[in-house]
Protein backbone atom coordinates (compact mmCIF):
# COMPACT_ATOMS: atom_id res chain seq x y z
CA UNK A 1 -21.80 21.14 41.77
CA UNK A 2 -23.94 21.43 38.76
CA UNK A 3 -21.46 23.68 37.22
CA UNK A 4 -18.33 21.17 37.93
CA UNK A 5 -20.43 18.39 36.47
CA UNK A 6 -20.96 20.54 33.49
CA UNK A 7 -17.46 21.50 33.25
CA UNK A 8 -16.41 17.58 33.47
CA UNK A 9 -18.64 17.09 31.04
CA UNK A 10 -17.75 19.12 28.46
CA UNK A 11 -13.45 18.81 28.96
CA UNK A 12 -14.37 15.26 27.87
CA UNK A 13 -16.12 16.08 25.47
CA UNK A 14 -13.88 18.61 23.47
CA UNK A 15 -10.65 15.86 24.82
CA UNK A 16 -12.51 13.42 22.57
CA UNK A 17 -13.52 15.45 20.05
CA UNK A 18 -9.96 17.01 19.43
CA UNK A 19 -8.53 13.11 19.65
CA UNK A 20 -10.64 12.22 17.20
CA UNK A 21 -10.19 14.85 14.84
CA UNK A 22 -6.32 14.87 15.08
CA UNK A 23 -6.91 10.89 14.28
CA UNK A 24 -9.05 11.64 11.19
CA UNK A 25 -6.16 13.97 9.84
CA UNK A 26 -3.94 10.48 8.85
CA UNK A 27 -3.31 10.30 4.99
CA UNK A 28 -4.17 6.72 3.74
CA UNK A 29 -2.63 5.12 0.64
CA UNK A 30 -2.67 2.03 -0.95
CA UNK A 31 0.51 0.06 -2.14
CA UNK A 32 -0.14 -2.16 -4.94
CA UNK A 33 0.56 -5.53 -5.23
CA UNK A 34 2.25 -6.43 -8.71
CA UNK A 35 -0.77 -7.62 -11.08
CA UNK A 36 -2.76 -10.33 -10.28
CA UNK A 37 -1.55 -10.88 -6.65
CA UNK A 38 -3.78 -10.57 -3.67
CA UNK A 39 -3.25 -11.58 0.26
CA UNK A 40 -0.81 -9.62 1.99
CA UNK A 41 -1.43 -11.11 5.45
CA UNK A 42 1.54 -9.65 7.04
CA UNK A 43 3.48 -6.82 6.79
CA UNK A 44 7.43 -6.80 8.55
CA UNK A 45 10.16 -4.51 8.57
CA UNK A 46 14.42 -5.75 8.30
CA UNK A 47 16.52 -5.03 10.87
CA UNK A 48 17.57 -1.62 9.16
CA UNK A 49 14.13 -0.38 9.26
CA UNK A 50 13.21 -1.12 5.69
CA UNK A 51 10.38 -2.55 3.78
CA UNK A 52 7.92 -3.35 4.36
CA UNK A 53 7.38 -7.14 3.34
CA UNK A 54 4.94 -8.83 2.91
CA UNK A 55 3.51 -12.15 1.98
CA UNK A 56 1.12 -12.83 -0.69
CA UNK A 57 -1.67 -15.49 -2.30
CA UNK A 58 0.89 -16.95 -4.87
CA UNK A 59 3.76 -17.77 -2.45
CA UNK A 60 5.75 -15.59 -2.23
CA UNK A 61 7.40 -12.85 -0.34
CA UNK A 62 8.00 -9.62 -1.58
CA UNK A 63 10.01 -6.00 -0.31
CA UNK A 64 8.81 -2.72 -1.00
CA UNK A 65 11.45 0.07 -2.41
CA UNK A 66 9.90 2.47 -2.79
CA UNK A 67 7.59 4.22 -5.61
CA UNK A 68 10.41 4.37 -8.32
CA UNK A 69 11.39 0.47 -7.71
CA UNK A 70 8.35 -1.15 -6.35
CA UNK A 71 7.86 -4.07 -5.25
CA UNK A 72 10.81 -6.76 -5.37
CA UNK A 73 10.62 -10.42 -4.84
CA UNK A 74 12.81 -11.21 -1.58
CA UNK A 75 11.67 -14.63 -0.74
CA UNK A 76 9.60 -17.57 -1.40
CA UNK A 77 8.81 -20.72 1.37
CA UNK A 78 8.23 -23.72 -1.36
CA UNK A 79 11.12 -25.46 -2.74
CA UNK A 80 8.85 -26.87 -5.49
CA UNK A 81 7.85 -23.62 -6.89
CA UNK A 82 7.19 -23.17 -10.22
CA UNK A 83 7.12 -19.13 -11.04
CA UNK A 84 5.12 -20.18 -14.51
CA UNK A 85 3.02 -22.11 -12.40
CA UNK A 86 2.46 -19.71 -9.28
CA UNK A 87 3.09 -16.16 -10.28
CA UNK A 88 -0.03 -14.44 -10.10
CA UNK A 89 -1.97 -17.66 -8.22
CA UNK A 90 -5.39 -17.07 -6.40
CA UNK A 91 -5.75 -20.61 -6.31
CA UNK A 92 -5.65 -22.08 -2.67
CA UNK A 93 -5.60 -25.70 -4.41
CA UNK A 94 -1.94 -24.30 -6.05
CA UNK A 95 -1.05 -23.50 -2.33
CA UNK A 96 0.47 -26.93 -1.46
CA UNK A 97 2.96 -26.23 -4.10
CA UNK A 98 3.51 -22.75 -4.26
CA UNK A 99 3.74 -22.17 -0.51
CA UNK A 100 1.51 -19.86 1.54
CA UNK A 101 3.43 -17.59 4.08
CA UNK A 102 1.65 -16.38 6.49
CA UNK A 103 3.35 -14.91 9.55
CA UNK A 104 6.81 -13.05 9.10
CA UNK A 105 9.14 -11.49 12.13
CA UNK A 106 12.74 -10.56 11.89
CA UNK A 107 14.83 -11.53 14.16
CA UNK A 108 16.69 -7.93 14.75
CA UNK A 109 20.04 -9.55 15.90
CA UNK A 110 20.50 -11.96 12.84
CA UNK A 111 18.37 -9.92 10.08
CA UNK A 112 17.12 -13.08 9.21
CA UNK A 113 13.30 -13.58 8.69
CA UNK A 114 11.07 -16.38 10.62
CA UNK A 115 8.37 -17.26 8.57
CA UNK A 116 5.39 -19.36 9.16
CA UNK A 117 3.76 -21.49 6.09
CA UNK A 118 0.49 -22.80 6.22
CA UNK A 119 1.80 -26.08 4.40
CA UNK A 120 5.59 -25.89 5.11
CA UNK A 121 5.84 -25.02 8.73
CA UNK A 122 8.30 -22.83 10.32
CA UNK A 123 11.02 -21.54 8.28
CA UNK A 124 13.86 -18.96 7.93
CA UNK A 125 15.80 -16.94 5.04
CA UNK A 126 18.75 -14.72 5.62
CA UNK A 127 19.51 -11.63 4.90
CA UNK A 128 19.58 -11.76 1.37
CA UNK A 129 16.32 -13.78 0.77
CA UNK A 130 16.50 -16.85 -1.69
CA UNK A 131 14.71 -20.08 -0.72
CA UNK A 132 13.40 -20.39 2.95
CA UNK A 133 14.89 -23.21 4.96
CA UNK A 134 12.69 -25.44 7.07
CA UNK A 135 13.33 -25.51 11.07
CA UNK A 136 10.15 -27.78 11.92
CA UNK A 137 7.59 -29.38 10.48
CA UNK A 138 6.05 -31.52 12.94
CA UNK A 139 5.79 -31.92 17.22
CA UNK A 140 5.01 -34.81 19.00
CA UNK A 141 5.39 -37.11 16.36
CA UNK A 142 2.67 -34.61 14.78
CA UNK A 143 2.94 -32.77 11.27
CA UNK A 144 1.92 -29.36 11.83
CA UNK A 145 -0.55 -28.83 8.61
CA UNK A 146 -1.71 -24.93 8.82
CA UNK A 147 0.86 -22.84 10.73
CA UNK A 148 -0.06 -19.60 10.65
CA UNK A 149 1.24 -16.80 12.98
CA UNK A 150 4.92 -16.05 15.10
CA UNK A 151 6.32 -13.68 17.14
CA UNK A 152 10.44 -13.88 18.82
CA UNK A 153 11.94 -13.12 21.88
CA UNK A 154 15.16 -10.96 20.53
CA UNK A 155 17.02 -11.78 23.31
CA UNK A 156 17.15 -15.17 23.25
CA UNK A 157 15.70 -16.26 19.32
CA UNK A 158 12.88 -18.32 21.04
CA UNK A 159 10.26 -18.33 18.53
CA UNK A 160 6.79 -18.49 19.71
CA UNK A 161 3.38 -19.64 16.81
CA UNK A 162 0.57 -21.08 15.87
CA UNK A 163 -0.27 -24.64 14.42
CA UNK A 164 -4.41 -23.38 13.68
CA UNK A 165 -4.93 -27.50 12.60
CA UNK A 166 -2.98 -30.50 13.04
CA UNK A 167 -5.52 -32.49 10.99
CA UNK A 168 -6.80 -29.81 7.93
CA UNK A 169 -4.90 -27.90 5.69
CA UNK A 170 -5.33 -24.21 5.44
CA UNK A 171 -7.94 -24.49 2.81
CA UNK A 172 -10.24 -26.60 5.09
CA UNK A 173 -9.93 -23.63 7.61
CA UNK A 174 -13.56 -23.34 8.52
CA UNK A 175 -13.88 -27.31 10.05
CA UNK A 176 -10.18 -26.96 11.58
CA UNK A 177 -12.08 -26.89 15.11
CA UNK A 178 -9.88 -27.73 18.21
CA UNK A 179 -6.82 -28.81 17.06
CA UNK A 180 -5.33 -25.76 17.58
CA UNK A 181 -1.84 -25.07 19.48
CA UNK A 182 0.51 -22.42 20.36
CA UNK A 183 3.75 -23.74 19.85
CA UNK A 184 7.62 -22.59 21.38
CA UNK A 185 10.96 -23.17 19.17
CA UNK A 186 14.26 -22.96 20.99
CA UNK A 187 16.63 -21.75 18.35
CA UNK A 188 19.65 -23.38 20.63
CA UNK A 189 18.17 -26.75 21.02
CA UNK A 190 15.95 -26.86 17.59
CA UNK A 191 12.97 -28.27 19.61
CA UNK A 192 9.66 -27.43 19.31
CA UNK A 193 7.16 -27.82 22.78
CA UNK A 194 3.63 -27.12 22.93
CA UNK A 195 2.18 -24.76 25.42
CA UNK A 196 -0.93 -24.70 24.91
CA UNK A 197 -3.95 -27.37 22.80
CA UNK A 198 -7.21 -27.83 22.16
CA UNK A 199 -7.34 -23.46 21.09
CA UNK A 200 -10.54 -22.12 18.90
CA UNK A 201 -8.78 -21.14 16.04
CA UNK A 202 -5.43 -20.01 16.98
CA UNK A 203 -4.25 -17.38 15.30
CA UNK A 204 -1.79 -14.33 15.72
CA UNK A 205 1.16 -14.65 18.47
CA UNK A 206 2.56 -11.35 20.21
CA UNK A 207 5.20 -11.28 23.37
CA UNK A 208 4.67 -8.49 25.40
CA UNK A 209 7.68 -5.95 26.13
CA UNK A 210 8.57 -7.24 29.30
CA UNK A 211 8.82 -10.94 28.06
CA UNK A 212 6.84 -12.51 31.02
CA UNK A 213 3.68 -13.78 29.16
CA UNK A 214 3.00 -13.97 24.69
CA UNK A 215 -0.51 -13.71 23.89
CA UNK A 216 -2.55 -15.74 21.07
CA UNK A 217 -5.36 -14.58 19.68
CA UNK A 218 -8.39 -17.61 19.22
CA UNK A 219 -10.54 -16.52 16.41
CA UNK A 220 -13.79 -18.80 16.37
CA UNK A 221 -13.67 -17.53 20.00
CA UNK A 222 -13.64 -13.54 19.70
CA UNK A 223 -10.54 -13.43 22.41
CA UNK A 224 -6.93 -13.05 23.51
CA UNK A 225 -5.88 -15.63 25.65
CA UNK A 226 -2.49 -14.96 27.65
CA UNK A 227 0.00 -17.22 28.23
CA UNK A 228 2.56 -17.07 31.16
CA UNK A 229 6.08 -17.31 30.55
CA UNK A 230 7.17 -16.13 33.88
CA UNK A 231 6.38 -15.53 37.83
CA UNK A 232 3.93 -17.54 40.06
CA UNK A 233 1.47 -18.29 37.41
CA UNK A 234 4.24 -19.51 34.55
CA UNK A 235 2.93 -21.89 32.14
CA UNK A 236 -0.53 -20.96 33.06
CA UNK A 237 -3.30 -19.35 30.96
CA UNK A 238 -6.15 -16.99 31.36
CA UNK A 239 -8.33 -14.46 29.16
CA UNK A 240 -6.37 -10.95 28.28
CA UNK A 241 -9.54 -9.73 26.69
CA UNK A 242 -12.67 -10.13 25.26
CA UNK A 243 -13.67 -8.82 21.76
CA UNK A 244 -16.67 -7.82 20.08
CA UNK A 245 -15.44 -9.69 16.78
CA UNK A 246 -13.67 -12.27 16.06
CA UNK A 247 -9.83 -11.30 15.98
CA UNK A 248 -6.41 -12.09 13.46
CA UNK A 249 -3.18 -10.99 13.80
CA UNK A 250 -1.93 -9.19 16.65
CA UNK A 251 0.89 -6.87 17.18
CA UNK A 252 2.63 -4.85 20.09
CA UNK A 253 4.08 -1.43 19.37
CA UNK A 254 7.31 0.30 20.96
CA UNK A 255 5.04 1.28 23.51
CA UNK A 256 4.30 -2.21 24.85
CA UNK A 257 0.59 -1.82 23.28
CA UNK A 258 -1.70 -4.19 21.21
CA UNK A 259 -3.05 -3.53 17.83
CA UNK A 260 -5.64 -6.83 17.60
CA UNK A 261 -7.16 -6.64 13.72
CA UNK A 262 -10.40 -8.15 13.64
CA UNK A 263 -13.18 -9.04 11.59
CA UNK A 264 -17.12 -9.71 11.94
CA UNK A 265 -17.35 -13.53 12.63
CA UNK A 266 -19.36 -13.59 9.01
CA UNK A 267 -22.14 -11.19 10.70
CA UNK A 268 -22.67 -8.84 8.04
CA UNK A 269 -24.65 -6.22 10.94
CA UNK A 270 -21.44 -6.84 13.07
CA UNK A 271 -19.32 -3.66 12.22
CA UNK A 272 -15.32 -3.58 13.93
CA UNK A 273 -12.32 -2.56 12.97
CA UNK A 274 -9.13 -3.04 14.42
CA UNK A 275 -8.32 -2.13 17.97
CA UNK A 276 -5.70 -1.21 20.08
CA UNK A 277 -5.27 -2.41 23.81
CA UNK A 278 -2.99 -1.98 26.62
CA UNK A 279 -0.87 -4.59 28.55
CA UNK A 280 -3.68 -5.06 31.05
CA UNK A 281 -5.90 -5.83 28.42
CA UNK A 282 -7.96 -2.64 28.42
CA UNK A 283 -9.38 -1.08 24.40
CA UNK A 284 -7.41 2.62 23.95
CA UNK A 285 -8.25 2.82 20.94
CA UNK A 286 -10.02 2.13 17.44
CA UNK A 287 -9.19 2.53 14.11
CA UNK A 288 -11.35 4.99 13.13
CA UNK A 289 -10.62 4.81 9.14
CA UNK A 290 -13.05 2.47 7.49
CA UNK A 291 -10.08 0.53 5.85
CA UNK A 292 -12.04 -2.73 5.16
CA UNK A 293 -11.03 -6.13 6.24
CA UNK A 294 -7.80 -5.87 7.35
CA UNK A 295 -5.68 -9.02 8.99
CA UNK A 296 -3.05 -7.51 10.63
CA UNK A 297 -1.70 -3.78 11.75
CA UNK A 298 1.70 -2.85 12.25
CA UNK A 299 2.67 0.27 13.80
CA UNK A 300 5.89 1.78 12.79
CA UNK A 301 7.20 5.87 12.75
CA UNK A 302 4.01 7.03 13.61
CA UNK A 303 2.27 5.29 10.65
CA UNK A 304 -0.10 1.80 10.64
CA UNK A 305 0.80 -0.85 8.09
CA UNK A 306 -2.35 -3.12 7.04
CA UNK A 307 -2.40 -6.39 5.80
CA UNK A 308 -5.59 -8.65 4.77
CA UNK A 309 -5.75 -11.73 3.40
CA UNK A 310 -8.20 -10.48 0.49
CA UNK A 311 -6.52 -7.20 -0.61
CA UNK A 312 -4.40 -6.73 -3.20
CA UNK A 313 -2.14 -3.67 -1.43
CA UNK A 314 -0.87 -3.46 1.72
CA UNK A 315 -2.85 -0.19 2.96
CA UNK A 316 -0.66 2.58 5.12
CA UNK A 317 -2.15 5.27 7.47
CA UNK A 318 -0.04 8.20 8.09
């Protein structure tokens, strides 16, 4: 017996060990930001597989070509943009006019790209970029002020996000306390519902593969909450998972996993990094790498795509 237990023992040990090893192997690189630009909250890919894009601090949204071309502007959200004005902005004060995108998700059907704008709501730009076109800026009678995350159904173009405030801007983050929603728009009927109010700090939005529930993440309250879609307990909520810190964006793979970024809730001894989970809700991994604060991770061809709202690259494991 002592023997088996020994045996046990040390398979897991040299299953970890080898895991983590093989883990440790991934080359990481930093992408640049053109000068002066930080915030890449989100990272997306088109519906050709290229990119990535990303958002930044000074409004605008920007594709990747590659190291001979760079980065290229694709997109921006605010129609009142000045680029003399904005280029190069740090300023959240300048945010109101330059636009903030936040959340970005192509739909793969239309290769257009749903974006979410902390001061101009839920918008849209084809193909071919240009000027974003608002699809809703308000429910209830309500303007949405900070909306911040999305995720869509690619069957059907339902987009699901986050309003994090209906009273504060995005600026006045830190007392935007329960005024938080997770928010549905039909693309067929243009009308937005609410699912769920009253969230601590709603944040990132992520369907699962099968369609049946989306999760949000609430940040002020270190968890995923899940929200059914479908079955007996439709249009009811419960807790996915609890964290250790205090989580951002979230994202599901191919696989029908969860990468959850996360940061330390402004507990310097907290130390996390960005996790991934399985559809029941279960850790199967963490991100190893000490990559810093990161805001969002996307996994695509074997690689992990970082965003953060302070860097000024989008960071790549591979």
């Amino acid at each position: 017996m002592k023997f088996l237990q020994l045996f046990m023992f040390s398979f897991i040990l040299i299953s970890h060990f080898i895991c983590v090893i093989s883990h440790q192997t991934l080359k990481y690189e930093e992408i640049e930001l053109p000068s002066g630009v930080l915030g890449p909250e989100s990272v997306a890919f088109d519906c050709k597989g290229e990119g990535p894009y990303t958002d930044t601090s000074d409004g605008r949204i920007l594709k990747w070509q590659g190291s001979n071309h760079g980065w290229k502007e694709f997109a921006i959200t605010s129609p009142f943009r000045i680029p003399k004005l904005c280029d190069g902005s740090i300023n959240p004060v300048m945010e109101q006019v330059c636009g903030r995108p936040l959340g970005l998700k192509f739909n793969e059907v239309t290769c257009e790209l749903y974006i979410a704008d902390a001061y101009f709501g839920l918008m849209v730009v084809g193909r071919n970029g240009g000027v974003a076109k608002q699809l809703a800026i308000s429910v209830e009678g309500v303007p949405f002020r900070f909306t911040n995350a999305l995720d869509i159904d690619q069957d059907t173009g339902i987009v699901y996000f986050t309003g994090t405030s209906t009273v504060f801007p995005r600026w006045a983050y830190a007392i935007a306390m329960q005024t938080r929603r997770l928010l549905k728009y039909d693309l067929r009927t243009k009308k937005v519902t609410v699912l769920l109010r009253g969230l601590s700090f709603s944040n990132g939005v992520a369907l699962n593969k099968e369609k049946d529930f989306v999760l949000v993440t609430k940040t002020t309250a270190a968890k995923v909450t899940r929200y059914w879609l479908r079955g007996q307990k439709s249009q009811t909520s419960d807790t996915f998972t609890q964290l250790a810190g205090c989580p951002d964006n979230i994202q599901r793979n191919i696989h029908g996993d969860f990468w959850v970024a996360q940061n330390n809730c402004g507990i310097q001894e907290l130390k996390v990094k960005p996790i991934k989970i399985n559809k029941e809700g279960q850790m199967v991994e963490e991100l190893t790498e000490d990559v810093g604060p990161v805001s969002e991770v996307q996994e695509k061809d074997n690689g992990l795509w970082l965003g953060s709202v302070v860097f000024s690259y989008v960071g790549v494991l591979h």
